[in-house]
C-alpha atoms as a PDB file:
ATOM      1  CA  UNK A   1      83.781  77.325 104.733  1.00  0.00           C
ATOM      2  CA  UNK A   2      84.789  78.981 101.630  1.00  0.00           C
ATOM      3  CA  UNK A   3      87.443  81.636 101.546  1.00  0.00           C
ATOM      4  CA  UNK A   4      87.372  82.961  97.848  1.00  0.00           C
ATOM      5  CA  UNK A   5      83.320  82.329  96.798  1.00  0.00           C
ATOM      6  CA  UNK A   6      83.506  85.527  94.813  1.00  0.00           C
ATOM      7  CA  UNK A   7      86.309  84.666  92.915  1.00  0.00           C
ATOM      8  CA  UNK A   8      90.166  85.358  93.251  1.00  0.00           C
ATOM      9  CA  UNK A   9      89.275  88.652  91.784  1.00  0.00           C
ATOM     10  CA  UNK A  10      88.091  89.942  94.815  1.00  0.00           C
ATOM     11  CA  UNK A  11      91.477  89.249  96.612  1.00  0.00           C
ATOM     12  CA  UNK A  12      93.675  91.547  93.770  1.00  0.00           C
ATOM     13  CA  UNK A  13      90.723  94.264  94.361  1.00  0.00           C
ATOM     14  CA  UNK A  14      91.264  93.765  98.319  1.00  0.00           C
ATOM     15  CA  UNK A  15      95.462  94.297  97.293  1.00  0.00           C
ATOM     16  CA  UNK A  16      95.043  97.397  94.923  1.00  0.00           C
ATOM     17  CA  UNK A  17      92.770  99.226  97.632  1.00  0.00           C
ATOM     18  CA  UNK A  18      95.417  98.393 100.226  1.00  0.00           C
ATOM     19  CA  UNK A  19      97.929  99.774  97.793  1.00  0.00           C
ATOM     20  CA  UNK A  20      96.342 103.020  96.696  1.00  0.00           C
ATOM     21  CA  UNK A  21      95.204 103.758 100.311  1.00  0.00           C
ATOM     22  CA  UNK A  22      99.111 103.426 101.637  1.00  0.00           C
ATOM     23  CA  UNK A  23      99.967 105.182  99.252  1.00  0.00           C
ATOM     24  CA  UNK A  24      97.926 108.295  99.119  1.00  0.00           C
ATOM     25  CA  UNK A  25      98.607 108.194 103.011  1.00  0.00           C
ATOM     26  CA  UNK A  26     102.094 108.244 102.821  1.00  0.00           C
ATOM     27  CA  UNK A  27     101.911 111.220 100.075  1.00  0.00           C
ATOM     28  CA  UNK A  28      99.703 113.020 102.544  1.00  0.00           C
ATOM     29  CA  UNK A  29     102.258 112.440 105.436  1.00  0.00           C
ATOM     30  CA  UNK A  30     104.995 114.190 103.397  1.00  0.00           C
ATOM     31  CA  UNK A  31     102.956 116.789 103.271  1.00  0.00           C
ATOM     32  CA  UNK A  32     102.366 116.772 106.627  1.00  0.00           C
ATOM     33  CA  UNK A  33     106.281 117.187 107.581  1.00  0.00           C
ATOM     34  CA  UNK A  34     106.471 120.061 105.410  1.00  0.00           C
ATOM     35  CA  UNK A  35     103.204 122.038 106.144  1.00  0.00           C
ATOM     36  CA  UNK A  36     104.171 125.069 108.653  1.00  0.00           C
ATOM     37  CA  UNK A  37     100.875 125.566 110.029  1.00  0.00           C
ATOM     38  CA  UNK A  38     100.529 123.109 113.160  1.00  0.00           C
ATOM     39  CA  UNK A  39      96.986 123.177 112.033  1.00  0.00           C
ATOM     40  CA  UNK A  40      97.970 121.936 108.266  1.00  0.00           C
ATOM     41  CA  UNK A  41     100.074 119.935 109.744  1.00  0.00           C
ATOM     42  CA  UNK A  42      97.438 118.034 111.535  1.00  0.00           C
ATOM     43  CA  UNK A  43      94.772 118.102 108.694  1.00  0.00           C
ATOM     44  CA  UNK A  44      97.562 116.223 106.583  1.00  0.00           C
ATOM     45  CA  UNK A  45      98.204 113.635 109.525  1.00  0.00           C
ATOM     46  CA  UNK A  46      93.709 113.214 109.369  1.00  0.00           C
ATOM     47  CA  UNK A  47      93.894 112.742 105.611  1.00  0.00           C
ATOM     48  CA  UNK A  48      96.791 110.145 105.857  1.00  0.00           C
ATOM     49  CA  UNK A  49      95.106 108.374 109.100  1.00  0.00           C
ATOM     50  CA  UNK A  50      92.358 108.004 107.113  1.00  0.00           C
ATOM     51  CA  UNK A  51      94.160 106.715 104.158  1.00  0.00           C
ATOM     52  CA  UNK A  52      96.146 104.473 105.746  1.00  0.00           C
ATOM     53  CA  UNK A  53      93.950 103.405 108.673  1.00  0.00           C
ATOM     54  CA  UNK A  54      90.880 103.680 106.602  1.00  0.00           C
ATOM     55  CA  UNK A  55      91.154 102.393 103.477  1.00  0.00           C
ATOM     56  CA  UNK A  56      94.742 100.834 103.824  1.00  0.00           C
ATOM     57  CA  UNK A  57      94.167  98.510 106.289  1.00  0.00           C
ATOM     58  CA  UNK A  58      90.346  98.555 107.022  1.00  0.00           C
ATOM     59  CA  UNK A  59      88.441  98.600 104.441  1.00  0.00           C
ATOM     60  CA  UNK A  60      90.884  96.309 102.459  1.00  0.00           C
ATOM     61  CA  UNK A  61      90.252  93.808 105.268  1.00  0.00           C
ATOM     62  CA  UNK A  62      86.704  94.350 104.851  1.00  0.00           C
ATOM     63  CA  UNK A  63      86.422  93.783 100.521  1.00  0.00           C
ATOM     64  CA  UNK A  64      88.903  90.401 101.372  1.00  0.00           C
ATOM     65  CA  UNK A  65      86.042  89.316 103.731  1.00  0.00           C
ATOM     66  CA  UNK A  66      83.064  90.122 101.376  1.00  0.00           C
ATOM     67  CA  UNK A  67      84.468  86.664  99.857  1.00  0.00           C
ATOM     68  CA  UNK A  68      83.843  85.003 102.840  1.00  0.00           C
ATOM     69  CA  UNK A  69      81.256  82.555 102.819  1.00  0.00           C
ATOM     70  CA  UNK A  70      79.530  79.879 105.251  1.00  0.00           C
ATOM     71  CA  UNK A  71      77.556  77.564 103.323  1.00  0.00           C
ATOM     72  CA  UNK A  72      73.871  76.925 105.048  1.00  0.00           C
ATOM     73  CA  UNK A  73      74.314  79.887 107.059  1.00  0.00           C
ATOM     74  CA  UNK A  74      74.332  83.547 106.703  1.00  0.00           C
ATOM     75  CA  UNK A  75      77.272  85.967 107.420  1.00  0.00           C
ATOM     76  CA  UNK A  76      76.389  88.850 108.935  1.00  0.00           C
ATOM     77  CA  UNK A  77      77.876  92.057 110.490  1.00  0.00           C
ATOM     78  CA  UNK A  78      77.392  93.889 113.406  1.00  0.00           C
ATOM     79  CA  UNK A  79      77.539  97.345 112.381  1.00  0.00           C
ATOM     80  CA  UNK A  80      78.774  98.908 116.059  1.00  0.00           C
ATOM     81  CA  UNK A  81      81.180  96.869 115.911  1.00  0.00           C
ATOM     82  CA  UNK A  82      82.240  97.473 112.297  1.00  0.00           C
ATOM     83  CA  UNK A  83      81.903 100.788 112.958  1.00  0.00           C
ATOM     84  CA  UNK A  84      84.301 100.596 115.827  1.00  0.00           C
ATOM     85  CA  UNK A  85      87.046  98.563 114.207  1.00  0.00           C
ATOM     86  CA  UNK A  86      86.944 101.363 111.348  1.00  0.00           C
ATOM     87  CA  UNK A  87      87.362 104.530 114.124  1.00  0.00           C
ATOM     88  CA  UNK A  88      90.410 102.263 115.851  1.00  0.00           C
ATOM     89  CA  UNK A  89      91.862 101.544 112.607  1.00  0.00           C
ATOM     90  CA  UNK A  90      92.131 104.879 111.704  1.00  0.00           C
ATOM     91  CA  UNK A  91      93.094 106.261 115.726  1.00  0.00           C
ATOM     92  CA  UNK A  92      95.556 103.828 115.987  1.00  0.00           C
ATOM     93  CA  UNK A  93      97.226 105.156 112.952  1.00  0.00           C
ATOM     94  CA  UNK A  94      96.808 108.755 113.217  1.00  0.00           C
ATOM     95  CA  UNK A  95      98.646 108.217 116.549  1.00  0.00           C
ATOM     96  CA  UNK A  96     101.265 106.014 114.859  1.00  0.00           C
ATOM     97  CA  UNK A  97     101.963 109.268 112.252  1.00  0.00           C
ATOM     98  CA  UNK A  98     101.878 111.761 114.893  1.00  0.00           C
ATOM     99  CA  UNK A  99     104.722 110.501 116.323  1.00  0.00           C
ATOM    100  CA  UNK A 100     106.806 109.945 113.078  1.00  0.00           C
ATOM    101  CA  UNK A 101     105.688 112.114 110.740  1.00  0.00           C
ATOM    102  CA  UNK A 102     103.926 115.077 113.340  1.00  0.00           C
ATOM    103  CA  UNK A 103     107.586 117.027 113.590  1.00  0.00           C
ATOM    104  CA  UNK A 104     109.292 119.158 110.576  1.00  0.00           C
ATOM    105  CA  UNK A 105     112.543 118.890 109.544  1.00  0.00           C
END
């Protein structure tokens, strides 16, 4: 089993996606605590679900395994299931910001 067969590279792009997605997530749940509109307010929680759950946390899981590697046999990915993990990623943290960051000041 080999853990980095890509290179260490991919690991610092699996960080910096992480990064950039919590990021943009958290900017988009500021928003979300000042928007007045109940419905801003819940577009801004999407956009920072998505940001967080999506690209924070999923699909920085999902580069750091793209250097995963089995030699002699072939790694492959069931895409329901991928699919899945992605849509709970992203529910589980829309829920998460809903109840900290759904209220205004």
């Amino acid at each position: 089993m080999e853990h980095f067969a890509l290179g260490h590279w991919l690991l610092v792009l699996a960080y910096l996606t992480s990064v950039v997605g919590c990021a943009l997530g958290l900017a988009c749940a500021v928003q979300a605590r000042h928007a007045a509109d109940p419905r801003r307010r819940v577009r801004w929680l999407v956009l920072a679900a998505i940001s967080i759950g999506g690209v924070g946390i999923w699909l920085m899981h999902f580069v750091a395994m793209l250097g995963f590697s089995t030699p002699g046999m072939p790694v492959r990915y069931d895409i329901f299931r991928t699919v899945l993990s992605a849509v709970l990623s992203v529910t589980a943290v829309f829920a998460g910001l809903v109840v900290a960051a759904g209220r205004a000041k």
